[in-house]
C-alpha atoms as a PDB file:
ATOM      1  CA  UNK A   1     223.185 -38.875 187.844  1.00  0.00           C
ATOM      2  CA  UNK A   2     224.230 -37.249 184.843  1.00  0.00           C
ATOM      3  CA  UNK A   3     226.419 -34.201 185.536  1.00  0.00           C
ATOM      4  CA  UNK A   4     228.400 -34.051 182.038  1.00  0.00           C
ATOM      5  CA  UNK A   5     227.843 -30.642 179.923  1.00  0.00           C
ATOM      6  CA  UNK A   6     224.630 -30.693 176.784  1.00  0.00           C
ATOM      7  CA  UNK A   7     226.675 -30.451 174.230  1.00  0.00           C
ATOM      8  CA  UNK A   8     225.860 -30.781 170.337  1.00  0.00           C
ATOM      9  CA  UNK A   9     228.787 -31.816 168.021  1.00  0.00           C
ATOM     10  CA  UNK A  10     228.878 -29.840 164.622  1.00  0.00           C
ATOM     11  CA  UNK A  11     229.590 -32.521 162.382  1.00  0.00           C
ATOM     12  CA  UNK A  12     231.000 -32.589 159.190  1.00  0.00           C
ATOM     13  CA  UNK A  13     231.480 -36.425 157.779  1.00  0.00           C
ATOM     14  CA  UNK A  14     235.233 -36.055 157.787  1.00  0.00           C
ATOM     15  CA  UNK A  15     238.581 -37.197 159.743  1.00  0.00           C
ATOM     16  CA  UNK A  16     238.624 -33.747 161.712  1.00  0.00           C
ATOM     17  CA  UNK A  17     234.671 -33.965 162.935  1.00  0.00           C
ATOM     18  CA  UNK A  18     235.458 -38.080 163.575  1.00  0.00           C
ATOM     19  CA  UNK A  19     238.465 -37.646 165.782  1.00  0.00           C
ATOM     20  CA  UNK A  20     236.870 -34.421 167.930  1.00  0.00           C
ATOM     21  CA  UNK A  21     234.396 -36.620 168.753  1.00  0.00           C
ATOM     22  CA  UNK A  22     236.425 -39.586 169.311  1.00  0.00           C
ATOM     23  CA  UNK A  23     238.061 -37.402 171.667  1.00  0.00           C
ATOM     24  CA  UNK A  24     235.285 -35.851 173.754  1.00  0.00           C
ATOM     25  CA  UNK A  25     233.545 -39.330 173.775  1.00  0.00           C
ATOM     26  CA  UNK A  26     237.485 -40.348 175.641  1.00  0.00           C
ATOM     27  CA  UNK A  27     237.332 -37.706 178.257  1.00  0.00           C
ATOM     28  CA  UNK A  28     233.620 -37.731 178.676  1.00  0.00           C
ATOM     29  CA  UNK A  29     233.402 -33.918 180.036  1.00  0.00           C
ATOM     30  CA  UNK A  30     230.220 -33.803 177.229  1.00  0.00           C
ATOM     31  CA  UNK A  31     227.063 -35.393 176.743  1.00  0.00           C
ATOM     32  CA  UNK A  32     227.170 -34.760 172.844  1.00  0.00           C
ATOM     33  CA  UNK A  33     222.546 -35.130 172.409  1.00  0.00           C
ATOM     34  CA  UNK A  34     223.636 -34.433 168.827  1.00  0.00           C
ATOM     35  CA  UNK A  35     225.181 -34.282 165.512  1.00  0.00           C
ATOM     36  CA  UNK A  36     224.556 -31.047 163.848  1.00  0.00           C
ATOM     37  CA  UNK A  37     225.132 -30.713 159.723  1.00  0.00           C
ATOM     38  CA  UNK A  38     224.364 -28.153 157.144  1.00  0.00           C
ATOM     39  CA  UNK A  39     223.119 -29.479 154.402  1.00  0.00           C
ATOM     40  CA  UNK A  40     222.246 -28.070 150.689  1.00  0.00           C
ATOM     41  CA  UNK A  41     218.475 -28.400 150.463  1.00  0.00           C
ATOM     42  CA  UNK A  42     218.843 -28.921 146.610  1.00  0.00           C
ATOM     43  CA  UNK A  43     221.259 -31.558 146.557  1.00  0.00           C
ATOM     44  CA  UNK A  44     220.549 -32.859 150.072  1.00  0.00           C
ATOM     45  CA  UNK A  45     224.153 -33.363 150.648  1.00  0.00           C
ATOM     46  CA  UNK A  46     226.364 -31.551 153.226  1.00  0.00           C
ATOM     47  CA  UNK A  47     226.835 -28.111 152.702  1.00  0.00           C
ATOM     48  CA  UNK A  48     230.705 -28.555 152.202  1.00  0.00           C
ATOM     49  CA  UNK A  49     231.840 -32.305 151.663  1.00  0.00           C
ATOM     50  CA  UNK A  50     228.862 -33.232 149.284  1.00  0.00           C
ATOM     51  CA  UNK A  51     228.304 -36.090 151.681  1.00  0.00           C
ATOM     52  CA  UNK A  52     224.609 -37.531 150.786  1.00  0.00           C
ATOM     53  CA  UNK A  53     222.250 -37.199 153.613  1.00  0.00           C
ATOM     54  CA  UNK A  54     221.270 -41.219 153.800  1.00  0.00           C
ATOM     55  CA  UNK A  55     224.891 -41.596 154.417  1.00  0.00           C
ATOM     56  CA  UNK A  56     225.422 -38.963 157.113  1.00  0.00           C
ATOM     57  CA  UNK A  57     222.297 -40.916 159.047  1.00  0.00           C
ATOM     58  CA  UNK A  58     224.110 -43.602 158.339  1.00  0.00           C
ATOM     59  CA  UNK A  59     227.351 -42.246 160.286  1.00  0.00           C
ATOM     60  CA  UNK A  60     224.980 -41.404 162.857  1.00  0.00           C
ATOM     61  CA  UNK A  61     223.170 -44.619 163.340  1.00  0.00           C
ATOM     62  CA  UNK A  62     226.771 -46.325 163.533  1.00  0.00           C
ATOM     63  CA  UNK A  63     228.208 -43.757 165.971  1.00  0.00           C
ATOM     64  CA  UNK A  64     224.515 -44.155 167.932  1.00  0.00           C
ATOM     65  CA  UNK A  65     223.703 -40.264 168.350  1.00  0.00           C
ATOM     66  CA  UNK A  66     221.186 -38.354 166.513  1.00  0.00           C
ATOM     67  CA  UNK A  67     221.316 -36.318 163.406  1.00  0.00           C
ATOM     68  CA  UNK A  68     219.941 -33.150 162.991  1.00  0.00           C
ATOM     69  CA  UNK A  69     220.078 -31.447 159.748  1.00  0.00           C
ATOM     70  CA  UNK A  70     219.917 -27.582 158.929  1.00  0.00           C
ATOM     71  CA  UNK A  71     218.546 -27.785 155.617  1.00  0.00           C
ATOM     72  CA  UNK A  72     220.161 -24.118 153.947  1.00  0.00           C
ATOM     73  CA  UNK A  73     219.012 -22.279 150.482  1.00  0.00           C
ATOM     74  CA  UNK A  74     220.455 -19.324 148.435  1.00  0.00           C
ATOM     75  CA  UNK A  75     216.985 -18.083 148.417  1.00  0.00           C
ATOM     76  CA  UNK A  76     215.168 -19.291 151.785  1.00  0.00           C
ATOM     77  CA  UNK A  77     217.640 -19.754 154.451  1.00  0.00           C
ATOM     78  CA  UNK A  78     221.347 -18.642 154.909  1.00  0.00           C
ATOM     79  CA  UNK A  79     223.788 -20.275 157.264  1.00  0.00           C
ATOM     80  CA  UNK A  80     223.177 -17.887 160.071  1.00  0.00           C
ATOM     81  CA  UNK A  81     219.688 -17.580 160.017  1.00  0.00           C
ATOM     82  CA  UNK A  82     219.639 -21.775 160.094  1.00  0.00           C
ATOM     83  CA  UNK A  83     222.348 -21.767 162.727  1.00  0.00           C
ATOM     84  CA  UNK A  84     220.133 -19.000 164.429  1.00  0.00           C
ATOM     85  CA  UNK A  85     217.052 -21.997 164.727  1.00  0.00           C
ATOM     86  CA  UNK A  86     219.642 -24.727 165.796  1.00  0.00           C
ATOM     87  CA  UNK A  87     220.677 -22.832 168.481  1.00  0.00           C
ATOM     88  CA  UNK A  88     217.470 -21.846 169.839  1.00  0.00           C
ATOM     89  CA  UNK A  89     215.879 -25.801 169.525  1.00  0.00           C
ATOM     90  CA  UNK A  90     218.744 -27.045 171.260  1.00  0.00           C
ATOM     91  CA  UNK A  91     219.096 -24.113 174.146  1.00  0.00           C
ATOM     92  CA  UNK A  92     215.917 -25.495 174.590  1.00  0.00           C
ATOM     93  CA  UNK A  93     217.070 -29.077 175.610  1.00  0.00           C
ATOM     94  CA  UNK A  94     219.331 -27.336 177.666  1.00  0.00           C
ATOM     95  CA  UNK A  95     222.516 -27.332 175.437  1.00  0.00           C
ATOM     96  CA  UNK A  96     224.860 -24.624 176.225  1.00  0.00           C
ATOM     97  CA  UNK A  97     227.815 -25.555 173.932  1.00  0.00           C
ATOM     98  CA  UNK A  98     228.642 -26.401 170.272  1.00  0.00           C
ATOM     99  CA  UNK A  99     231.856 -28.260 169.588  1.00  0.00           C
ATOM    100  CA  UNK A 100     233.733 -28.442 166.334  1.00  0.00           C
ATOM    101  CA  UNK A 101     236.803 -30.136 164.974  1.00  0.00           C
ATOM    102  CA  UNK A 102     239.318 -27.304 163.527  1.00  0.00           C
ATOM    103  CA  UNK A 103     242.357 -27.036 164.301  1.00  0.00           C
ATOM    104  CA  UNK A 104     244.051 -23.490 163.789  1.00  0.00           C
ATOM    105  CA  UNK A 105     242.018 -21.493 161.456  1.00  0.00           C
ATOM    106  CA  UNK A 106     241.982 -18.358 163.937  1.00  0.00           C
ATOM    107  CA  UNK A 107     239.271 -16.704 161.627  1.00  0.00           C
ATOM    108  CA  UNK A 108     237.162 -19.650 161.033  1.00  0.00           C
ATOM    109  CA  UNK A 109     237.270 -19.949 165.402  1.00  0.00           C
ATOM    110  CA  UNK A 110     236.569 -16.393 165.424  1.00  0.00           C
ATOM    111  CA  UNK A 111     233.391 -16.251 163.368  1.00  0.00           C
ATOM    112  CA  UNK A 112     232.097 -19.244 165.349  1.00  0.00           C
ATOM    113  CA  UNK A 113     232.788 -17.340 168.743  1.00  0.00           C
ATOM    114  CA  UNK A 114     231.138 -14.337 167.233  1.00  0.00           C
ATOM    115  CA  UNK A 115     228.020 -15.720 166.010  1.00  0.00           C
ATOM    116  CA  UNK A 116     227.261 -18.318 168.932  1.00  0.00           C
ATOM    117  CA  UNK A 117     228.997 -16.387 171.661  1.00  0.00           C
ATOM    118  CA  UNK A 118     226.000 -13.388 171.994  1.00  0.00           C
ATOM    119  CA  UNK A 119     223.481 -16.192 171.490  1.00  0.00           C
ATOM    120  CA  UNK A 120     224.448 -17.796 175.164  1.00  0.00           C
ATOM    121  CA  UNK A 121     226.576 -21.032 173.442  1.00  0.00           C
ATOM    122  CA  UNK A 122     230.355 -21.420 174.071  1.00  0.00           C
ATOM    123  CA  UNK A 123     232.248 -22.764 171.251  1.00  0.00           C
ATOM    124  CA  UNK A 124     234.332 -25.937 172.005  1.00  0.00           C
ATOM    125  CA  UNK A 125     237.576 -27.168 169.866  1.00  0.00           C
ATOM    126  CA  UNK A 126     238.660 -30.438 171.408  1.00  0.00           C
ATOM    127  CA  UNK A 127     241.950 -30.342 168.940  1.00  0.00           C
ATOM    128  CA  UNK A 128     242.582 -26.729 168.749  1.00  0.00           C
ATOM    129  CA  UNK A 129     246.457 -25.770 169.036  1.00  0.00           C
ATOM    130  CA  UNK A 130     247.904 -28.596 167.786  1.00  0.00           C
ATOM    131  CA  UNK A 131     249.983 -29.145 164.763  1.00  0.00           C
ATOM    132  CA  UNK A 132     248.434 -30.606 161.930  1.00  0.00           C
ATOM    133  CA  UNK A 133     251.487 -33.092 161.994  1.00  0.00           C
ATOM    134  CA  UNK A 134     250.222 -33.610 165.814  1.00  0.00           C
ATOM    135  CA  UNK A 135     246.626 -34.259 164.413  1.00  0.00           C
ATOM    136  CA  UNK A 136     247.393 -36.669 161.736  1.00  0.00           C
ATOM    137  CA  UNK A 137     249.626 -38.613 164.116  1.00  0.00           C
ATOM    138  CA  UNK A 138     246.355 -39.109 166.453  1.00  0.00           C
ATOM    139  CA  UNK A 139     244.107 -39.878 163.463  1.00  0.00           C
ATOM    140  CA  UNK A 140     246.381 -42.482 162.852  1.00  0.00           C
ATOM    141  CA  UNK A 141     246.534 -43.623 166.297  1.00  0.00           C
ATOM    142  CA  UNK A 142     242.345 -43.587 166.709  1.00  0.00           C
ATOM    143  CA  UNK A 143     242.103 -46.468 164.247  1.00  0.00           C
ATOM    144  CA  UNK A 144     239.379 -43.977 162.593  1.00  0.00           C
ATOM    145  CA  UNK A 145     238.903 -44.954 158.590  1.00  0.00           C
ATOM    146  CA  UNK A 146     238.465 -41.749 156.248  1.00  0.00           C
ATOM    147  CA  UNK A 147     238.524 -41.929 152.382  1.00  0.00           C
ATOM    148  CA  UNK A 148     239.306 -38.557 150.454  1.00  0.00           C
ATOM    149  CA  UNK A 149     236.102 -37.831 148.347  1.00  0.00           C
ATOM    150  CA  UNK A 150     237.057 -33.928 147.026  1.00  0.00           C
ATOM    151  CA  UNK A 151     240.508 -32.362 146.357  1.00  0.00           C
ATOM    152  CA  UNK A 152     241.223 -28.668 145.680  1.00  0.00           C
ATOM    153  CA  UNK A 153     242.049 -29.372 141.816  1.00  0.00           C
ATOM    154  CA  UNK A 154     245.207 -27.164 142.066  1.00  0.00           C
ATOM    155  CA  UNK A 155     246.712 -28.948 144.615  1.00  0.00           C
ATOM    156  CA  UNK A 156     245.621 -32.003 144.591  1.00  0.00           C
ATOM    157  CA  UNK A 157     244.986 -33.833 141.172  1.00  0.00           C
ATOM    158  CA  UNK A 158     241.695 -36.832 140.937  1.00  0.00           C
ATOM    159  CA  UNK A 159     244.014 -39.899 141.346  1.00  0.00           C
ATOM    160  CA  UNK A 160     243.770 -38.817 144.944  1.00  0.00           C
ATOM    161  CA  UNK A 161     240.363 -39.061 145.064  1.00  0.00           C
ATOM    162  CA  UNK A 162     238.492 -42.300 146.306  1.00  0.00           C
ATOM    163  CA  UNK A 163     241.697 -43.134 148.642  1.00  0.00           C
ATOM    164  CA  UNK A 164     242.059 -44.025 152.184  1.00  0.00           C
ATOM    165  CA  UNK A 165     244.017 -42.014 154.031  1.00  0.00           C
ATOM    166  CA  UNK A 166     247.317 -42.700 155.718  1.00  0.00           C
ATOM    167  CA  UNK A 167     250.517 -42.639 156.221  1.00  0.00           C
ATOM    168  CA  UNK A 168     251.839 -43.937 153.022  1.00  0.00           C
ATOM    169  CA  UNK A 169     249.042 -41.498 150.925  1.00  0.00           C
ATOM    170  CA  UNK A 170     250.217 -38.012 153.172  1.00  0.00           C
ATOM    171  CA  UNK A 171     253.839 -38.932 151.926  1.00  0.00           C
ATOM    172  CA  UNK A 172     252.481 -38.555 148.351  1.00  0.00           C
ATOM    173  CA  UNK A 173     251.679 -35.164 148.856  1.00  0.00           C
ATOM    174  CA  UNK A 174     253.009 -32.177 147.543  1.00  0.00           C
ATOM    175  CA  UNK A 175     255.025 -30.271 149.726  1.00  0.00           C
ATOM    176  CA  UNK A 176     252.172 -27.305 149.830  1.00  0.00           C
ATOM    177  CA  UNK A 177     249.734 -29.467 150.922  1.00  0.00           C
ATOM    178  CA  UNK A 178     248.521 -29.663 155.083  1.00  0.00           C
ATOM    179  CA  UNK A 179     248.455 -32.848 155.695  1.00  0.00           C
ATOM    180  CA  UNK A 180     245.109 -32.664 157.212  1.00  0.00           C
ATOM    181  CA  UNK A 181     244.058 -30.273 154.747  1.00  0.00           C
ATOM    182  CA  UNK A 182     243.646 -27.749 156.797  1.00  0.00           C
ATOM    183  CA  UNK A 183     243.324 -25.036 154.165  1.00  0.00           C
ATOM    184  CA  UNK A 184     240.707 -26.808 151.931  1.00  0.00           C
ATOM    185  CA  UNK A 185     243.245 -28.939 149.821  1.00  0.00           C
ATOM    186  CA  UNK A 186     241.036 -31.922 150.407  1.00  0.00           C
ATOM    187  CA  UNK A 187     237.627 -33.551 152.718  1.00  0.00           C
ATOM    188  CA  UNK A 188     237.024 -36.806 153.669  1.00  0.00           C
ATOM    189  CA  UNK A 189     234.504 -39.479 154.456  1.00  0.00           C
ATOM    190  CA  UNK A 190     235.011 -41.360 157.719  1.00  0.00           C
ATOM    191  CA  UNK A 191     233.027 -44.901 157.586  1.00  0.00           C
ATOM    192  CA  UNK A 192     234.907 -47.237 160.432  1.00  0.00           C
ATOM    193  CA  UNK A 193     236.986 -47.124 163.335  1.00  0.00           C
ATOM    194  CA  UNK A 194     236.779 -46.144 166.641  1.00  0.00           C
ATOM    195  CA  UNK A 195     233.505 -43.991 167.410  1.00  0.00           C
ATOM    196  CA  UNK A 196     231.830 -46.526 164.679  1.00  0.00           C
ATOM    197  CA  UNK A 197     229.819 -49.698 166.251  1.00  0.00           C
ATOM    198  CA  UNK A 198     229.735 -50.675 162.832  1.00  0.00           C
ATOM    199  CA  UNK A 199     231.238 -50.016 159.025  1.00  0.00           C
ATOM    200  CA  UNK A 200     229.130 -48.226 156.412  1.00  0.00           C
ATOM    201  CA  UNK A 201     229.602 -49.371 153.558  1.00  0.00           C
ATOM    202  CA  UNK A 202     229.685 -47.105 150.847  1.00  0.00           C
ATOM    203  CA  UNK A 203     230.278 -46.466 146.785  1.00  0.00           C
ATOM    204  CA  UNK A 204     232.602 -43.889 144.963  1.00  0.00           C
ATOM    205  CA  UNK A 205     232.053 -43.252 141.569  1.00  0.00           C
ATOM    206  CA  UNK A 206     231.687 -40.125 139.012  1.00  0.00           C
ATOM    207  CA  UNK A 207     234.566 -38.097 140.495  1.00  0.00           C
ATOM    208  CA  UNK A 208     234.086 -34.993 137.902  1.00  0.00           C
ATOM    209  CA  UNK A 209     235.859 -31.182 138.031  1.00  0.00           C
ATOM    210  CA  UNK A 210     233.161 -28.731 139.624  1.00  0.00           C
ATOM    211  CA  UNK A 211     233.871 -25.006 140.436  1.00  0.00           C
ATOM    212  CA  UNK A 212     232.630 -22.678 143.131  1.00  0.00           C
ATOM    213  CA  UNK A 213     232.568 -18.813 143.767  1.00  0.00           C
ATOM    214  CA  UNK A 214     233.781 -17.840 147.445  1.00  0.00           C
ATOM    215  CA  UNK A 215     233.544 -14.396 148.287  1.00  0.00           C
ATOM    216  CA  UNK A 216     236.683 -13.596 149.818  1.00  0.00           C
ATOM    217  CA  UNK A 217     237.847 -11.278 152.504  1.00  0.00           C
ATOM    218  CA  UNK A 218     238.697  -8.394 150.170  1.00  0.00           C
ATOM    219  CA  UNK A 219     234.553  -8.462 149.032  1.00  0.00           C
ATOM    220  CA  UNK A 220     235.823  -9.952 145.605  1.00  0.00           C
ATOM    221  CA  UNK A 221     234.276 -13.241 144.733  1.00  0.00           C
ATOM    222  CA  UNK A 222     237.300 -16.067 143.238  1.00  0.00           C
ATOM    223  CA  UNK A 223     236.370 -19.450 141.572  1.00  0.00           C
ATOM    224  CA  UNK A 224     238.500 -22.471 142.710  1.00  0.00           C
ATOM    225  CA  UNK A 225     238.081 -25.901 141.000  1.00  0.00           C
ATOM    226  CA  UNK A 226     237.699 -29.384 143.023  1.00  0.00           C
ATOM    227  CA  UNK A 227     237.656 -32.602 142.025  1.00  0.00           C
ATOM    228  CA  UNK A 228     234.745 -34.381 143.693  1.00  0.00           C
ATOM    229  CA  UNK A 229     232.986 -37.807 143.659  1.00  0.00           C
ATOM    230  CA  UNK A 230     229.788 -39.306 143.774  1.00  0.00           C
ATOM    231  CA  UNK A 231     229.442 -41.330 146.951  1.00  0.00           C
ATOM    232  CA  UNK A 232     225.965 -43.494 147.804  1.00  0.00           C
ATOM    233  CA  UNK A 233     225.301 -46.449 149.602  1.00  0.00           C
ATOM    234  CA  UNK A 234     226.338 -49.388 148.563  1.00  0.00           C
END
């Protein structure tokens, strides 16, 4: 008999997503049903790391649990009304929590907790309240493989871009920079290792400058510049 928790794992593509999971797959409180990604229904990549959807299925296929996309538009859908859908198609499998992989973002926890919280799901942060020091030291332990695919231009220039990350690469950082990139500085794309049965193989190529607004706390909208690359499969 099953007794473990319905849980569905909000997944990103990254080191931070592959390690949570790697870690609630370890201590097997959770039976994760699902991956869960917001994805751009223009571009049909994730909503944040620009990670094509054939290759997120692909991460899924590997990991062996199911994808489920929220497909999100400027003009048809925003992130809480898709979130808002989620939620209610997986309450109805009987999922009562949604677990992420940040770290110590107390605002980025907070919103979570205040959107899913009223809707009956408890939010779940298998490596919350550790050091990102702490986190990058069990990244490195999980045998997980991640390749950078966007840097925050102004801290981190394109020659980072398209590399795997480790020890010797964090060392290269400037001194401003998380090492996990914590505070946007840079995403990943995790492709072997641990919760993988298998490697996806994968291309990087095209790694342009792009810019996007954020509307910030203060109501005023910014523009920060990234350097991001093209990834497909190979």
């Amino acid at each position: 008999m099953n007794d473990r928790k319905k849980a569905v794992f909000n997944w990103s593509g990254g080191k931070d997503s592959a390690l949570a999971l790697h870690k609630v797959i370890q201590e097997n409180e959770f039976d994760v049903i699902s991956l869960l990604t917001t994805i751009n229904n223009d571009t049909r990549t994730s909503s944040i790391h620009s990670i094509p959807v054939e290759l997120l299925n692909k991460q899924a296929e590997s990991i062996g649990i199911p994808l489920y996309t929220v497909a999100l538009s400027k003009d048809t859908k925003t992130y809480e009304e898709g979130m808002s859908e989620a939620v209610q198609h997986f309450k109805n499998k009987g999922v009562r929590y949604f677990i992420f992989g940040d770290i110590f973002l107390a605002d980025v926890k907070s919103y979570r907790e205040g959107k899913l919280n009223p809707l009956g799901i408890e939010v779940v942060e298998p490596l919350w309240g550790k050091s990102s020091e702490e986190v990058f030291k069990e990244f490195l332990n999980s045998g997980i493989k991640s390749k950078i695919i966007v840097t925050q231009a102004d801290k981190l220039d394109q020659t980072f871009v398209g590399k795997d990350l480790d020890e010797t690469l964090i060392k290269a950082f400037p001194p401003n920079v998380d090492v996990c990139g914590e505070n946007g500085e840079y995403h990943t794309f995790s492709y072997d290792g641990s919760i993988f049965k298998t490697k996806i193989d994968f291309k990087v190529s095209d790694i342009s400058k792009i810019s996007y607004d954020f509307k910030m706390d203060t109501g005023k909208w910014e523009s920060f510049e990234y350097w991001q690359a093209r990834l497909s499969v190979s």
